[in-house]
Protein backbone atom coordinates (compact mmCIF):
# COMPACT_ATOMS: atom_id res chain seq x y z
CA UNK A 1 -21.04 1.52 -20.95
CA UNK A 2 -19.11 3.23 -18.74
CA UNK A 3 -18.73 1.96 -14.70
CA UNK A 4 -18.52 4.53 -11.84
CA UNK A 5 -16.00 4.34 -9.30
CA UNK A 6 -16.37 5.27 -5.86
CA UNK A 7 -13.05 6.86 -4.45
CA UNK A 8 -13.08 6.69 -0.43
CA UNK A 9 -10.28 6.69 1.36
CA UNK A 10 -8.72 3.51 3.43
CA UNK A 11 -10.69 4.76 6.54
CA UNK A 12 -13.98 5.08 5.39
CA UNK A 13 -13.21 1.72 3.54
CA UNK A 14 -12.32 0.19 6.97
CA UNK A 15 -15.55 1.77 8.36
CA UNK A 16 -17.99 0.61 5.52
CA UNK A 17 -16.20 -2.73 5.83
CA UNK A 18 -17.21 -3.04 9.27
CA UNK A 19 -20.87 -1.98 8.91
CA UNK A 20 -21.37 -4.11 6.00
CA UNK A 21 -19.99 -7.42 8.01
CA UNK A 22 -22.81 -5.84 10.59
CA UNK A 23 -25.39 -5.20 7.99
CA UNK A 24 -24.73 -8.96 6.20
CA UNK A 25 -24.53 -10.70 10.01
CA UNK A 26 -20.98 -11.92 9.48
CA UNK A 27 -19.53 -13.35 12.96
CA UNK A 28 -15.90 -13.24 13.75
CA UNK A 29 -14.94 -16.77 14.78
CA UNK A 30 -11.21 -16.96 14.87
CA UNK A 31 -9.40 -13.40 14.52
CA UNK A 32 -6.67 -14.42 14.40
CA UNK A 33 -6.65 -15.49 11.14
CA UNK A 34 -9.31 -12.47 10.08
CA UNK A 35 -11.67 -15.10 9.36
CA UNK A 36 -16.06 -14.55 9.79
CA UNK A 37 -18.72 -16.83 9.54
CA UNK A 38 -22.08 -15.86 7.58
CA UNK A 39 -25.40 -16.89 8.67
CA UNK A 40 -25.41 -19.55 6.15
CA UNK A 41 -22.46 -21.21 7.84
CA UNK A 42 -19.92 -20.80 5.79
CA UNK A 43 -16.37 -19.59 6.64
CA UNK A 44 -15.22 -16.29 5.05
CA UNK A 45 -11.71 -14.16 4.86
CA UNK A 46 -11.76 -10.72 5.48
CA UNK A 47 -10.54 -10.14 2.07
CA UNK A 48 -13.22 -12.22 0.90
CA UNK A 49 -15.79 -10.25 2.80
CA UNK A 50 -14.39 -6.83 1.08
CA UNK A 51 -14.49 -8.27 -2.19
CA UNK A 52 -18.36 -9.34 -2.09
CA UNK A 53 -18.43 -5.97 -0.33
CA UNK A 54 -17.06 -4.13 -3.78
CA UNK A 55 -19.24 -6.30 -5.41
CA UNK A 56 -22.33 -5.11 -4.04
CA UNK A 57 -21.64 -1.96 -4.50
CA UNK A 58 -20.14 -2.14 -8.18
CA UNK A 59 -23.93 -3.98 -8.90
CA UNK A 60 -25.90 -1.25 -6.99
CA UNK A 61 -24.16 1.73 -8.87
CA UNK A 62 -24.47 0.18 -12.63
């Protein structure tokens, strides 16, 4: 089985970051530290958020 990789470059990563936080209601609560909360509550790291982000779309193009 082979996986397919999506090759964007670090802008249009930054951008699909930032409308996936939109899409997935993530909430900036102390930028400082980069760190978002989700509607469930729970406190995320941007890095976090980019990682489920790859994740979602490594599941949707299987």
């Amino acid at each position: 089985m082979s996986v397919n990789h999506i090759a964007i470059t670090p802008d249009e990563n930054e951008e699909a970051l930032q409308e996936f936080i939109e899409k997935e209601g993530y909430k900036l609560v102390i930028p400082q530290l980069d760190l978002y909360e989700c509607a469930g509550g729970h406190i995320w790291h941007i890095d976090e958020i980019l990682d489920h982000m790859n994740e979602c779309l490594r599941e949707s193009c299987l």
